[in-house]
PDB file of N, CA and C in Angstrom:
ATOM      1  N   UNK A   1      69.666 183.220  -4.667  1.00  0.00           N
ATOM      2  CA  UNK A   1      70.351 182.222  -5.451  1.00  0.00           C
ATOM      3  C   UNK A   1      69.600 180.899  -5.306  1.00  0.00           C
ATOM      4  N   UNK A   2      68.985 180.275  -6.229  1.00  0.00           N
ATOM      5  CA  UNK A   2      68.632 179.138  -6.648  1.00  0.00           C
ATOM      6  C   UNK A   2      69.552 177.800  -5.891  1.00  0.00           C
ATOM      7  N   UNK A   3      68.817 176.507  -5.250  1.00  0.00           N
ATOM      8  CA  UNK A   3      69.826 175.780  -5.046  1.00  0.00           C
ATOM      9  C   UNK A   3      70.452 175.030  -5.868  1.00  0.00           C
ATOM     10  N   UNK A   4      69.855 175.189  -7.164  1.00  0.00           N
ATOM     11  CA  UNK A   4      70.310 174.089  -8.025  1.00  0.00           C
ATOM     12  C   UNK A   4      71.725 174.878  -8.452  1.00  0.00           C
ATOM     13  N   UNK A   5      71.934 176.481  -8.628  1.00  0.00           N
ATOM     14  CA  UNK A   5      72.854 176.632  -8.917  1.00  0.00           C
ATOM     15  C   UNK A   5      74.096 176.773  -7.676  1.00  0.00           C
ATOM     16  N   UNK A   6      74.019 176.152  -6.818  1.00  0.00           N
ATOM     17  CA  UNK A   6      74.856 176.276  -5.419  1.00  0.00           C
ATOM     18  C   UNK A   6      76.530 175.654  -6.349  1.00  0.00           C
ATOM     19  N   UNK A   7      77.337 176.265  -5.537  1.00  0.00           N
ATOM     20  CA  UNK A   7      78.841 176.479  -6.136  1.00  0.00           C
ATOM     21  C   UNK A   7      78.670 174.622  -5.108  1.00  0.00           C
ATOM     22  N   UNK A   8      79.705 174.135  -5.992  1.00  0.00           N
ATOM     23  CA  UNK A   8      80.082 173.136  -5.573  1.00  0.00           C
ATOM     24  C   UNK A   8      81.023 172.707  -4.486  1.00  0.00           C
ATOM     25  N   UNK A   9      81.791 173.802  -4.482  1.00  0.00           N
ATOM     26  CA  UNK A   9      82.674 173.804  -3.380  1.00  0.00           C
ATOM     27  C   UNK A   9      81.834 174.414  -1.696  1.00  0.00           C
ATOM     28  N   UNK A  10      80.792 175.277  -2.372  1.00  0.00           N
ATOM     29  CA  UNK A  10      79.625 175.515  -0.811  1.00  0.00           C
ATOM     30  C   UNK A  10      79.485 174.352  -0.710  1.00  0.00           C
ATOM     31  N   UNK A  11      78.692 173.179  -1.723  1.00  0.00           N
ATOM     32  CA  UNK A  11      77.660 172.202  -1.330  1.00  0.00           C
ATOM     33  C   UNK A  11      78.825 171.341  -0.401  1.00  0.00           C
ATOM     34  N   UNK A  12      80.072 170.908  -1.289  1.00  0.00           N
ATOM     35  CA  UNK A  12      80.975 169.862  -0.362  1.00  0.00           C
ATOM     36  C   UNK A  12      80.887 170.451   1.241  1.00  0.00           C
ATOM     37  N   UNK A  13      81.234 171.810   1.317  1.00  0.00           N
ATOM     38  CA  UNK A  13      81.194 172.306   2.560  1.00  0.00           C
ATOM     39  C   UNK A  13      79.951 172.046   3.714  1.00  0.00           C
ATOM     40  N   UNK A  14      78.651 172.110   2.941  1.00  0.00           N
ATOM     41  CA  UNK A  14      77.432 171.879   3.469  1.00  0.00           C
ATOM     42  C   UNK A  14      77.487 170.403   4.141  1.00  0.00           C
ATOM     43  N   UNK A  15      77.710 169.559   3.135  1.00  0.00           N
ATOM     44  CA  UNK A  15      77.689 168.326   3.326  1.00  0.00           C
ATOM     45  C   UNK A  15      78.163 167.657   4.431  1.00  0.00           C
ATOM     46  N   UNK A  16      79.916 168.351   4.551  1.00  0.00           N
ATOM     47  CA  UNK A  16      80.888 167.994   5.417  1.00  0.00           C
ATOM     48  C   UNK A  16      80.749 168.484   6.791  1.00  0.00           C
ATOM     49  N   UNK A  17      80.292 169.824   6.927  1.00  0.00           N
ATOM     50  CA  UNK A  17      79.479 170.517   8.021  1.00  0.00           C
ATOM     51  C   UNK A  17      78.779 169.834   8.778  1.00  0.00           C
ATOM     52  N   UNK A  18      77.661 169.213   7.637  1.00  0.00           N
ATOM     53  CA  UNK A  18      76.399 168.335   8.785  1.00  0.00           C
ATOM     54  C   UNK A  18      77.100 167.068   9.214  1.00  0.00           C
ATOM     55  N   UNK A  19      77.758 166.587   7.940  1.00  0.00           N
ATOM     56  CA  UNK A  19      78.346 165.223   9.075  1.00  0.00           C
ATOM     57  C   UNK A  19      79.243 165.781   9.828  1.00  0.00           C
ATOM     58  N   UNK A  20      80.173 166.609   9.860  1.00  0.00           N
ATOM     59  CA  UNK A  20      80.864 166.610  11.331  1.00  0.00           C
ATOM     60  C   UNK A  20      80.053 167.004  12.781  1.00  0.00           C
ATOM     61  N   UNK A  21      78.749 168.350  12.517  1.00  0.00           N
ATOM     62  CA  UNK A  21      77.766 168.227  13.603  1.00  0.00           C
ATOM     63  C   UNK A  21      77.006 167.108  14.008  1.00  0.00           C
ATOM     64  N   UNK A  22      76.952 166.151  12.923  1.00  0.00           N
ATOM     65  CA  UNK A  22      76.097 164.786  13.454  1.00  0.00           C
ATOM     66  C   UNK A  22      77.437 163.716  14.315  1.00  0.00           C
ATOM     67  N   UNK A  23      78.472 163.741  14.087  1.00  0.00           N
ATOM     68  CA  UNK A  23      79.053 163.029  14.476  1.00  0.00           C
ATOM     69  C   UNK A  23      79.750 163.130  15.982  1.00  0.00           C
ATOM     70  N   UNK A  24      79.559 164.866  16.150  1.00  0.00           N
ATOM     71  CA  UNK A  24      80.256 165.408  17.503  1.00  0.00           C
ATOM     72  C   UNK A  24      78.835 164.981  18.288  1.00  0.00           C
ATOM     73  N   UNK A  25      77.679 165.253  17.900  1.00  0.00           N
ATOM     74  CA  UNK A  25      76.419 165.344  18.909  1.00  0.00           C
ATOM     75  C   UNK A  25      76.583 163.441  19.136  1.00  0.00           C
ATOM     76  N   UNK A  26      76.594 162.591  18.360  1.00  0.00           N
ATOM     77  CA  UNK A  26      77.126 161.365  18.605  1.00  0.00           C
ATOM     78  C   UNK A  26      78.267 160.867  19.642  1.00  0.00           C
ATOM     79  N   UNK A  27      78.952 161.386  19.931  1.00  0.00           N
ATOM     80  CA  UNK A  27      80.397 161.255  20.190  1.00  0.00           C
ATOM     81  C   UNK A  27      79.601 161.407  21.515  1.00  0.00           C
ATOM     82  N   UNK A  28      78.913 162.804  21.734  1.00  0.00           N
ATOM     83  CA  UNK A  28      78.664 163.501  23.268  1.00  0.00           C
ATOM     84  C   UNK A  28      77.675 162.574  23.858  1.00  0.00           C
ATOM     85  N   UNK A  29      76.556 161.731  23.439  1.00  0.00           N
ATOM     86  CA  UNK A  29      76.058 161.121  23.976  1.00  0.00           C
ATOM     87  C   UNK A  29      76.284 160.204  24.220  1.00  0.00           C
ATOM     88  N   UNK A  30      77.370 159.272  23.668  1.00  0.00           N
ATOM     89  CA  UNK A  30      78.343 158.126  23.738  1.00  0.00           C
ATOM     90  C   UNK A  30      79.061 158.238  24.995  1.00  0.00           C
ATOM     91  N   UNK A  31      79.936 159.124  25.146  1.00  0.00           N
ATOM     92  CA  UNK A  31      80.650 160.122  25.846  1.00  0.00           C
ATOM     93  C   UNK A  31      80.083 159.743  27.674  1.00  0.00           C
ATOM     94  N   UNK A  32      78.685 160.769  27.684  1.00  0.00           N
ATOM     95  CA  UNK A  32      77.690 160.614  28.800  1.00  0.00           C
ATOM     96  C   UNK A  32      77.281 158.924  29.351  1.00  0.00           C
ATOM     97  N   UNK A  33      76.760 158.537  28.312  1.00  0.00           N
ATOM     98  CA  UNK A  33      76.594 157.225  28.946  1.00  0.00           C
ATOM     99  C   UNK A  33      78.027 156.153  29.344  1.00  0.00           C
ATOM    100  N   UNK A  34      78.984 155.946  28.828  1.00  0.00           N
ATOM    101  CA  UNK A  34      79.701 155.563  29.503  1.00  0.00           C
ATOM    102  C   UNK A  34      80.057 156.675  30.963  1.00  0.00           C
ATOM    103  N   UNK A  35      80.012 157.705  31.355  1.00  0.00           N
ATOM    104  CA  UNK A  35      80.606 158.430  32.068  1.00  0.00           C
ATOM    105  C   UNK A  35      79.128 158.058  33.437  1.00  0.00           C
ATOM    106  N   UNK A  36      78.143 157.661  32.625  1.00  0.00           N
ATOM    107  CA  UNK A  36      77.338 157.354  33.589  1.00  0.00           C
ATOM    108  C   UNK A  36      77.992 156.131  34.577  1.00  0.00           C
ATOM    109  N   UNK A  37      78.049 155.044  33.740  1.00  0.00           N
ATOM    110  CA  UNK A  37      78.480 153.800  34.181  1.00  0.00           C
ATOM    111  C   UNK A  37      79.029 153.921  35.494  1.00  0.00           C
ATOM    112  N   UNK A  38      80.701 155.191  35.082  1.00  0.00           N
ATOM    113  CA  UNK A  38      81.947 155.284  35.620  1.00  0.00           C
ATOM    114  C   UNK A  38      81.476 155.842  37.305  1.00  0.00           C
ATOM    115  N   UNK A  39      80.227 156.375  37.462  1.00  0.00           N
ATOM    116  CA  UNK A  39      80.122 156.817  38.569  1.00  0.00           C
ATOM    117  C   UNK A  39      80.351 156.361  39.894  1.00  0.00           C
ATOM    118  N   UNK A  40      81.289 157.058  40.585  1.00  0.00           N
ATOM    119  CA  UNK A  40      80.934 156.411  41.961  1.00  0.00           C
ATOM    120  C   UNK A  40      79.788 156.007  42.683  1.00  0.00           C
ATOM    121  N   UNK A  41      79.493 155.402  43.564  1.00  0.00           N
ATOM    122  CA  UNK A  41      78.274 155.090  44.233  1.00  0.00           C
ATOM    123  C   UNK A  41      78.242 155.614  45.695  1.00  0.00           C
ATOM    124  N   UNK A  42      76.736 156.491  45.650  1.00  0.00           N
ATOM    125  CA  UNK A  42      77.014 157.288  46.637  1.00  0.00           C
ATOM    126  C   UNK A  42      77.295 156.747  48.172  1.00  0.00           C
ATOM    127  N   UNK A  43      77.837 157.109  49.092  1.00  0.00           N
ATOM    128  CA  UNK A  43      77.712 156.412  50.325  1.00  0.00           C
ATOM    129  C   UNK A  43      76.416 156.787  51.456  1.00  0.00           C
ATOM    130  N   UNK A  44      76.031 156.471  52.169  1.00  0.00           N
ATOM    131  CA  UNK A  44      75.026 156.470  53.045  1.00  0.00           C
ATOM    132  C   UNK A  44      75.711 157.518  53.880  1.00  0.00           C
ATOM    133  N   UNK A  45      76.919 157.901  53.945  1.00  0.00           N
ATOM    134  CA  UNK A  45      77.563 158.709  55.254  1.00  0.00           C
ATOM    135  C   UNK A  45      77.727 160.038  54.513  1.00  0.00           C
ATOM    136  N   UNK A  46      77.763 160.057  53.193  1.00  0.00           N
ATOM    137  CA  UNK A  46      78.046 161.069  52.349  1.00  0.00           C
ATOM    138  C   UNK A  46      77.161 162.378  53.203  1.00  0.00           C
ATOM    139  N   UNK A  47      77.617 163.480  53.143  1.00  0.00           N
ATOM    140  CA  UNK A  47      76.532 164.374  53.817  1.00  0.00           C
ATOM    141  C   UNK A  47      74.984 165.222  52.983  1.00  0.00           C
ATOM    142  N   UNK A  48      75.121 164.979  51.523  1.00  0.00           N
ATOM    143  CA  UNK A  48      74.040 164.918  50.979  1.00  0.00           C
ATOM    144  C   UNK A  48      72.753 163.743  50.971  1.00  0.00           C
ATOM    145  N   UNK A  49      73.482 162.790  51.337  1.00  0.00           N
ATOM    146  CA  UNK A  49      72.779 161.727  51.407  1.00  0.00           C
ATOM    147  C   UNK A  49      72.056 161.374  52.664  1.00  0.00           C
ATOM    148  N   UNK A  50      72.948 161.984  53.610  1.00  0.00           N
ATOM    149  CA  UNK A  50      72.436 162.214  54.831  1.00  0.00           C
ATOM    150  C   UNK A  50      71.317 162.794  55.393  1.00  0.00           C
ATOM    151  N   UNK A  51      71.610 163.772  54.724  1.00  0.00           N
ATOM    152  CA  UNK A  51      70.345 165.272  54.633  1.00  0.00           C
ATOM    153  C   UNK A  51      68.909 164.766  54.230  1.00  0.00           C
ATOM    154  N   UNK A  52      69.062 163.533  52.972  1.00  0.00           N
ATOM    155  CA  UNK A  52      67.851 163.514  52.060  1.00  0.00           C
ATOM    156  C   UNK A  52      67.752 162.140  53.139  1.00  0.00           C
ATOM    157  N   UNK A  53      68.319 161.496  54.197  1.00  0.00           N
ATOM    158  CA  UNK A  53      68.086 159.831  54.433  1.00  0.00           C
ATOM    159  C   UNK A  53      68.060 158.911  53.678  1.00  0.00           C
ATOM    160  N   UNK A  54      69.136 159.173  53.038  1.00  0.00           N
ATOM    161  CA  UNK A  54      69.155 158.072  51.815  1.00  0.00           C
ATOM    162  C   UNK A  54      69.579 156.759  52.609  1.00  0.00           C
ATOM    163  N   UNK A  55      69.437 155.285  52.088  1.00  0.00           N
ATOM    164  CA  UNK A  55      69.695 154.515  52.291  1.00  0.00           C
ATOM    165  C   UNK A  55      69.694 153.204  51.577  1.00  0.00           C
ATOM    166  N   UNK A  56      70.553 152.778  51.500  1.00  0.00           N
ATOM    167  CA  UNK A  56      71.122 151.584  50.063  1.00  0.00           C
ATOM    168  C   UNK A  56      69.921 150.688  50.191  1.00  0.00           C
ATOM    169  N   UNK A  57      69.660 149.787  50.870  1.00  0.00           N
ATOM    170  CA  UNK A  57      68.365 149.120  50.996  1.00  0.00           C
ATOM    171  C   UNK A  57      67.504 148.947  51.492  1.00  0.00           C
ATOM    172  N   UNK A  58      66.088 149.414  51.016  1.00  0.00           N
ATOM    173  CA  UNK A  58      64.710 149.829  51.706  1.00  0.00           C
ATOM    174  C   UNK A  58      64.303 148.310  52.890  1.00  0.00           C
ATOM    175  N   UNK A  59      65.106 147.395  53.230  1.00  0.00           N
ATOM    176  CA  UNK A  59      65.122 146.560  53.748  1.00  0.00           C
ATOM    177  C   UNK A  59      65.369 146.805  54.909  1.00  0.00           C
ATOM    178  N   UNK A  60      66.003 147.631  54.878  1.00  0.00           N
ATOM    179  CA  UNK A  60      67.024 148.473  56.220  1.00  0.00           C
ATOM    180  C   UNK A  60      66.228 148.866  56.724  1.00  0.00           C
ATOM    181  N   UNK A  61      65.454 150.346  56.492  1.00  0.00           N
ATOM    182  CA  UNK A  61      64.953 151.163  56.376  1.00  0.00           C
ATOM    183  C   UNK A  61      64.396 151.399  57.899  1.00  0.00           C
ATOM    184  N   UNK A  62      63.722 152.686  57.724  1.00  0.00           N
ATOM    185  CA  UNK A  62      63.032 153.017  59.319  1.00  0.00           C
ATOM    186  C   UNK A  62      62.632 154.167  59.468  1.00  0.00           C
ATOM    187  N   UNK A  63      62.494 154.670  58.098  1.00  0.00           N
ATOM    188  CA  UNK A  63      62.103 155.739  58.129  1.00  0.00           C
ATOM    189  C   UNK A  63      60.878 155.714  57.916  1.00  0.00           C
ATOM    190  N   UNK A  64      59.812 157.134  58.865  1.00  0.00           N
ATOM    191  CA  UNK A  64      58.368 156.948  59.011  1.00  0.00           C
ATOM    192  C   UNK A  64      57.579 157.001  57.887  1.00  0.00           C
ATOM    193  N   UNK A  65      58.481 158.047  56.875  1.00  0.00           N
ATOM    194  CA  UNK A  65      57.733 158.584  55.153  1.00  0.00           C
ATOM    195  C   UNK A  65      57.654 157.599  54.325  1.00  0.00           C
ATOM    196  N   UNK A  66      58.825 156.475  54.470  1.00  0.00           N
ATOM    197  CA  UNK A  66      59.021 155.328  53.611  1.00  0.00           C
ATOM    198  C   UNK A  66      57.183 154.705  53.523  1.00  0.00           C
ATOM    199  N   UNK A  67      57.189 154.339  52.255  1.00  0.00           N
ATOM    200  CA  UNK A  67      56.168 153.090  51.786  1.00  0.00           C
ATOM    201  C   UNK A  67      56.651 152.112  50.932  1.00  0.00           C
ATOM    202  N   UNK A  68      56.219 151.237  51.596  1.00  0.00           N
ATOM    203  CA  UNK A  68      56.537 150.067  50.835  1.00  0.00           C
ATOM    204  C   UNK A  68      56.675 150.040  48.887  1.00  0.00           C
ATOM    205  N   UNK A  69      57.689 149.764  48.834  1.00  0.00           N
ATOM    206  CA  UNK A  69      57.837 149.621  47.012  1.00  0.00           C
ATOM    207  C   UNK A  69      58.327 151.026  46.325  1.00  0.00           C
ATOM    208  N   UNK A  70      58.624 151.691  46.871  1.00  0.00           N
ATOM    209  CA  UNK A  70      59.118 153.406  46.472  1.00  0.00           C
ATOM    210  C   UNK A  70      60.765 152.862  46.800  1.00  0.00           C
ATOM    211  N   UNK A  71      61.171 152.270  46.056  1.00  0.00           N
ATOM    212  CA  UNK A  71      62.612 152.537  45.791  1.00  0.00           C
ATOM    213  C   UNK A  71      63.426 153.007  44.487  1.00  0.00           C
ATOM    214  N   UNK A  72      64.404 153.645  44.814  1.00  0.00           N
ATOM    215  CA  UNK A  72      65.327 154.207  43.415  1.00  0.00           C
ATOM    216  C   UNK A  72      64.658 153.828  42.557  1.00  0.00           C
ATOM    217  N   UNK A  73      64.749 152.340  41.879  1.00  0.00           N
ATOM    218  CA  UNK A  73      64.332 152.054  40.561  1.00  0.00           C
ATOM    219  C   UNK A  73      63.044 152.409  40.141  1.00  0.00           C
ATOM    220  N   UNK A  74      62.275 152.942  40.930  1.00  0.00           N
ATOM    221  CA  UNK A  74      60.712 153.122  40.823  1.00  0.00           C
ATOM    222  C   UNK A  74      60.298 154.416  41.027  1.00  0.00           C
ATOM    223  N   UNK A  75      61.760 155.270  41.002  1.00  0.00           N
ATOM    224  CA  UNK A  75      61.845 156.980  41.508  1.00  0.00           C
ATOM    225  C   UNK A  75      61.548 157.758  40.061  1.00  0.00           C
ATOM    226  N   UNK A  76      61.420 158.761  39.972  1.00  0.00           N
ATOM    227  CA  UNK A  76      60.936 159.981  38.978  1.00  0.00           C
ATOM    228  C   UNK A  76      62.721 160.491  38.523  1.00  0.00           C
ATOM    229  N   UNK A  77      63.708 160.325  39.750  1.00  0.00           N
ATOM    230  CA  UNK A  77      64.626 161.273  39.530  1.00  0.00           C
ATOM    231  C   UNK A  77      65.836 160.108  39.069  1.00  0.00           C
ATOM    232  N   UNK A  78      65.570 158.808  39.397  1.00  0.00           N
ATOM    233  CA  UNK A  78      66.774 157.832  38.730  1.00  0.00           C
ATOM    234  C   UNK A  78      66.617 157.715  37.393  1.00  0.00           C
ATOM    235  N   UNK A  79      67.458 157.211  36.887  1.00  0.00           N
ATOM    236  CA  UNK A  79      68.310 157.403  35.516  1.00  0.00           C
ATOM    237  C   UNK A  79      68.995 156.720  34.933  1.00  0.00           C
ATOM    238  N   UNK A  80      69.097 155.389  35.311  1.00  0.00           N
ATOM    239  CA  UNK A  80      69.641 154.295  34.826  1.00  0.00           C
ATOM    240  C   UNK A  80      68.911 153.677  33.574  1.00  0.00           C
ATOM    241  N   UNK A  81      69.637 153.206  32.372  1.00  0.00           N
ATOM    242  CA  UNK A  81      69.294 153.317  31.141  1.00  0.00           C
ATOM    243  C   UNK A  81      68.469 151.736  31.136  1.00  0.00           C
ATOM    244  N   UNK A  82      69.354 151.107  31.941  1.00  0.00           N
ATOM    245  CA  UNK A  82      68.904 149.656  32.004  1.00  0.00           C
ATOM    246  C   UNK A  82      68.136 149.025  33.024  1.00  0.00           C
ATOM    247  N   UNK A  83      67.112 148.622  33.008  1.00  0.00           N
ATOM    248  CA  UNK A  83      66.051 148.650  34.293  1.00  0.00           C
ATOM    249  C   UNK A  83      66.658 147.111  35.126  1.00  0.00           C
ATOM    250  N   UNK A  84      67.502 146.565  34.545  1.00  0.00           N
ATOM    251  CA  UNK A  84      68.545 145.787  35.697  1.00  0.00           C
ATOM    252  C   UNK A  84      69.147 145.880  36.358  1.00  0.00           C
ATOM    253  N   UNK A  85      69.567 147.406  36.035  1.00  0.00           N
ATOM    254  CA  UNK A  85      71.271 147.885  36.576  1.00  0.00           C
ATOM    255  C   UNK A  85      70.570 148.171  38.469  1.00  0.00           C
ATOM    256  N   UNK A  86      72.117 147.201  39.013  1.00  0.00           N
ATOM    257  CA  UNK A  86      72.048 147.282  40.832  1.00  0.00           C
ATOM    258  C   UNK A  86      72.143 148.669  40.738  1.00  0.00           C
ATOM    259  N   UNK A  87      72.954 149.548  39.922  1.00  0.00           N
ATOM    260  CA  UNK A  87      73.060 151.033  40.521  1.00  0.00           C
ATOM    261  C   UNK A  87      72.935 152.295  39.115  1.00  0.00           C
ATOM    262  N   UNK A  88      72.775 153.666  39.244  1.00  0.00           N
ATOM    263  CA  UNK A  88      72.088 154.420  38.600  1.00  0.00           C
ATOM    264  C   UNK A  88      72.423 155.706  39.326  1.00  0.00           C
ATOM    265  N   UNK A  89      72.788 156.929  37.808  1.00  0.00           N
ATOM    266  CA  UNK A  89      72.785 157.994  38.234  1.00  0.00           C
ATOM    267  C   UNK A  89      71.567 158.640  38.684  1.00  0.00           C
ATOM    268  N   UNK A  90      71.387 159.881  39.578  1.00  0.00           N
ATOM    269  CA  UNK A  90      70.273 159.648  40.419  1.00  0.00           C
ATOM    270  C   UNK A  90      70.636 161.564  39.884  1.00  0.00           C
ATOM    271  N   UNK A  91      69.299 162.061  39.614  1.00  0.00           N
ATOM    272  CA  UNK A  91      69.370 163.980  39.784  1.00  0.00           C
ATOM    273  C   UNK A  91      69.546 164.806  40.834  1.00  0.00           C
ATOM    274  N   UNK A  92      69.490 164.041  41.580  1.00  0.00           N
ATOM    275  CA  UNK A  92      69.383 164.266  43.142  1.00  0.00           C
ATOM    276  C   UNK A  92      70.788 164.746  43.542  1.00  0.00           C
ATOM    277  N   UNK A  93      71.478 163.642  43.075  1.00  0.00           N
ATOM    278  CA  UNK A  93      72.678 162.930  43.942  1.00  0.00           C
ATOM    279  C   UNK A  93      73.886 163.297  42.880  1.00  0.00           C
ATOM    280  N   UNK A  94      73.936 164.664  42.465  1.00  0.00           N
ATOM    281  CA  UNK A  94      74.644 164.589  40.463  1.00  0.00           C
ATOM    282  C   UNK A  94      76.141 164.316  41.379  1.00  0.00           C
ATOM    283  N   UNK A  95      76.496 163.353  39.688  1.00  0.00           N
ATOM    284  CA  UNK A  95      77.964 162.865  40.035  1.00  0.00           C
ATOM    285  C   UNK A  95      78.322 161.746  40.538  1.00  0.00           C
ATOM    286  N   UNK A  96      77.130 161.351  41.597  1.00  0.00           N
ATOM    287  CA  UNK A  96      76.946 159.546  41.680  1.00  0.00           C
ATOM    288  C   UNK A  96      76.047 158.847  41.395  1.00  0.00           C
ATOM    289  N   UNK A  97      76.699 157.412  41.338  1.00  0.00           N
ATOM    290  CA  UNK A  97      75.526 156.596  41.479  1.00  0.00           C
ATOM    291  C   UNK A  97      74.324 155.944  42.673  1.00  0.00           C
ATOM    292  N   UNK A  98      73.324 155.468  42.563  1.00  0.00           N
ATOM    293  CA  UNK A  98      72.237 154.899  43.731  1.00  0.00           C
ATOM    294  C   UNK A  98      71.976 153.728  43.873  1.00  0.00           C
ATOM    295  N   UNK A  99      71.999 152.951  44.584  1.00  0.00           N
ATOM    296  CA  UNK A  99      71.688 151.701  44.410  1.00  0.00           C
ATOM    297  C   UNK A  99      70.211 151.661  44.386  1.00  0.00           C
ATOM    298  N   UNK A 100      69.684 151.078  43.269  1.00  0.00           N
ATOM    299  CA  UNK A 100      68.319 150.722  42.842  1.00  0.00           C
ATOM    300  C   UNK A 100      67.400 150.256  43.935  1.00  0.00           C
ATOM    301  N   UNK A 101      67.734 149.461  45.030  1.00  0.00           N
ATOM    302  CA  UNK A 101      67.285 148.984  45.918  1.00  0.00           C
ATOM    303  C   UNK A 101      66.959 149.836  47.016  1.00  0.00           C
ATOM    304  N   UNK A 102      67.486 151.267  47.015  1.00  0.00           N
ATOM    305  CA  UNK A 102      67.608 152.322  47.869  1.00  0.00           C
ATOM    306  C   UNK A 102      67.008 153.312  47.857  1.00  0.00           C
ATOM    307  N   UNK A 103      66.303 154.344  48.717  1.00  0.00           N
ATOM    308  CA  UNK A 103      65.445 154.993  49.176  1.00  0.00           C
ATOM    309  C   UNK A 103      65.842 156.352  49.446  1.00  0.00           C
ATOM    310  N   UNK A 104      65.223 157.385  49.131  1.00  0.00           N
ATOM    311  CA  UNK A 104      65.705 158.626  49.969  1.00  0.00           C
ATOM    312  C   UNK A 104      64.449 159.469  49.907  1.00  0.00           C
ATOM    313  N   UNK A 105      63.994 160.847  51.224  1.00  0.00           N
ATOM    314  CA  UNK A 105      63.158 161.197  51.149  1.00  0.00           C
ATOM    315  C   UNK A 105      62.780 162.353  49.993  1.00  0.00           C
ATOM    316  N   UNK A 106      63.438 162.054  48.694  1.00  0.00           N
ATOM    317  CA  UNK A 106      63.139 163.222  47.764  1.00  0.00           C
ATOM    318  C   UNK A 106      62.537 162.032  46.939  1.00  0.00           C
ATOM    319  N   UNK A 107      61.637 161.278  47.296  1.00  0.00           N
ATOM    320  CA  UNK A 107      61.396 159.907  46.536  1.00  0.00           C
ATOM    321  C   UNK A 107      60.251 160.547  45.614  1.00  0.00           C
ATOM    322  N   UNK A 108      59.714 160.361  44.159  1.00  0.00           N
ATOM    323  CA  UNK A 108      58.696 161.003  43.478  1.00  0.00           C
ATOM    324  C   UNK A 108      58.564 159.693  42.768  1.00  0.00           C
ATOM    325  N   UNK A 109      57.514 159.306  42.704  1.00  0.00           N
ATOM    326  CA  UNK A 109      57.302 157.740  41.536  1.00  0.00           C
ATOM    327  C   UNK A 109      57.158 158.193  40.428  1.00  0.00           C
ATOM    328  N   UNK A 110      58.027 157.567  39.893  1.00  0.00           N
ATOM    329  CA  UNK A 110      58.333 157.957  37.904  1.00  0.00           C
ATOM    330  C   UNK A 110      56.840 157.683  37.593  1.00  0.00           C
ATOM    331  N   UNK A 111      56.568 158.203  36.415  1.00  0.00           N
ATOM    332  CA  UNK A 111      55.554 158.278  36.203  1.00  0.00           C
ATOM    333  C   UNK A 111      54.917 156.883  34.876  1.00  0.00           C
TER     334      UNK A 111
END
């Protein structure tokens, strides 16, 4: 079947189809980034955080692997949309947030 002869009542359907798939895939990424925001921030005592030596500020720090300037914001695995933001969902850490200023030994420099 030719598209020019498409039944009119398919095409409305076509039409209405794609905008409702464009509007749900909208919704979901809307959705995510606020839910980013909402995250808790992980704690230093947390026991994942523990494991990896995480620690809120490389100021602190004392760990032997640490180098200077390898913090969160400068990591491969943070995720913060806004390169201001004090804190950021981290892949590491799913479900919280990191403070940008903070360190852990799964550190990879974004590229």
């Amino acid at each position: 079947m030719k598209d020019s002869n498409m039944n009119p009542s398919r095409r409305r359907f076509v039409v209405s189809a794609g905008g409702a798939i464009s509007a749900a895939a909208l919704a979901s990424v809307l959705a995510r980034t606020a839910q980013a925001a909402d995250l808790p921030h992980l704690s230093p005592t947390d026991p994942t955080a523990t494991a990896f030596a995480y620690v809120e500020s490389t100021a602190k720090i004392k760990n032997p692997k640490f180098v200077a300037g390898s913090d969160c914001k400068n990591c491969n695995f943070y995720q913060a949309r806004n390169s201001n933001a004090a804190y950021g969902p981290c892949l590491i850490f799913q479900g919280k947030s990191v403070n940008a200023k903070g360190w852990c030994t799964n550190y990879v420099k974004a590229a």
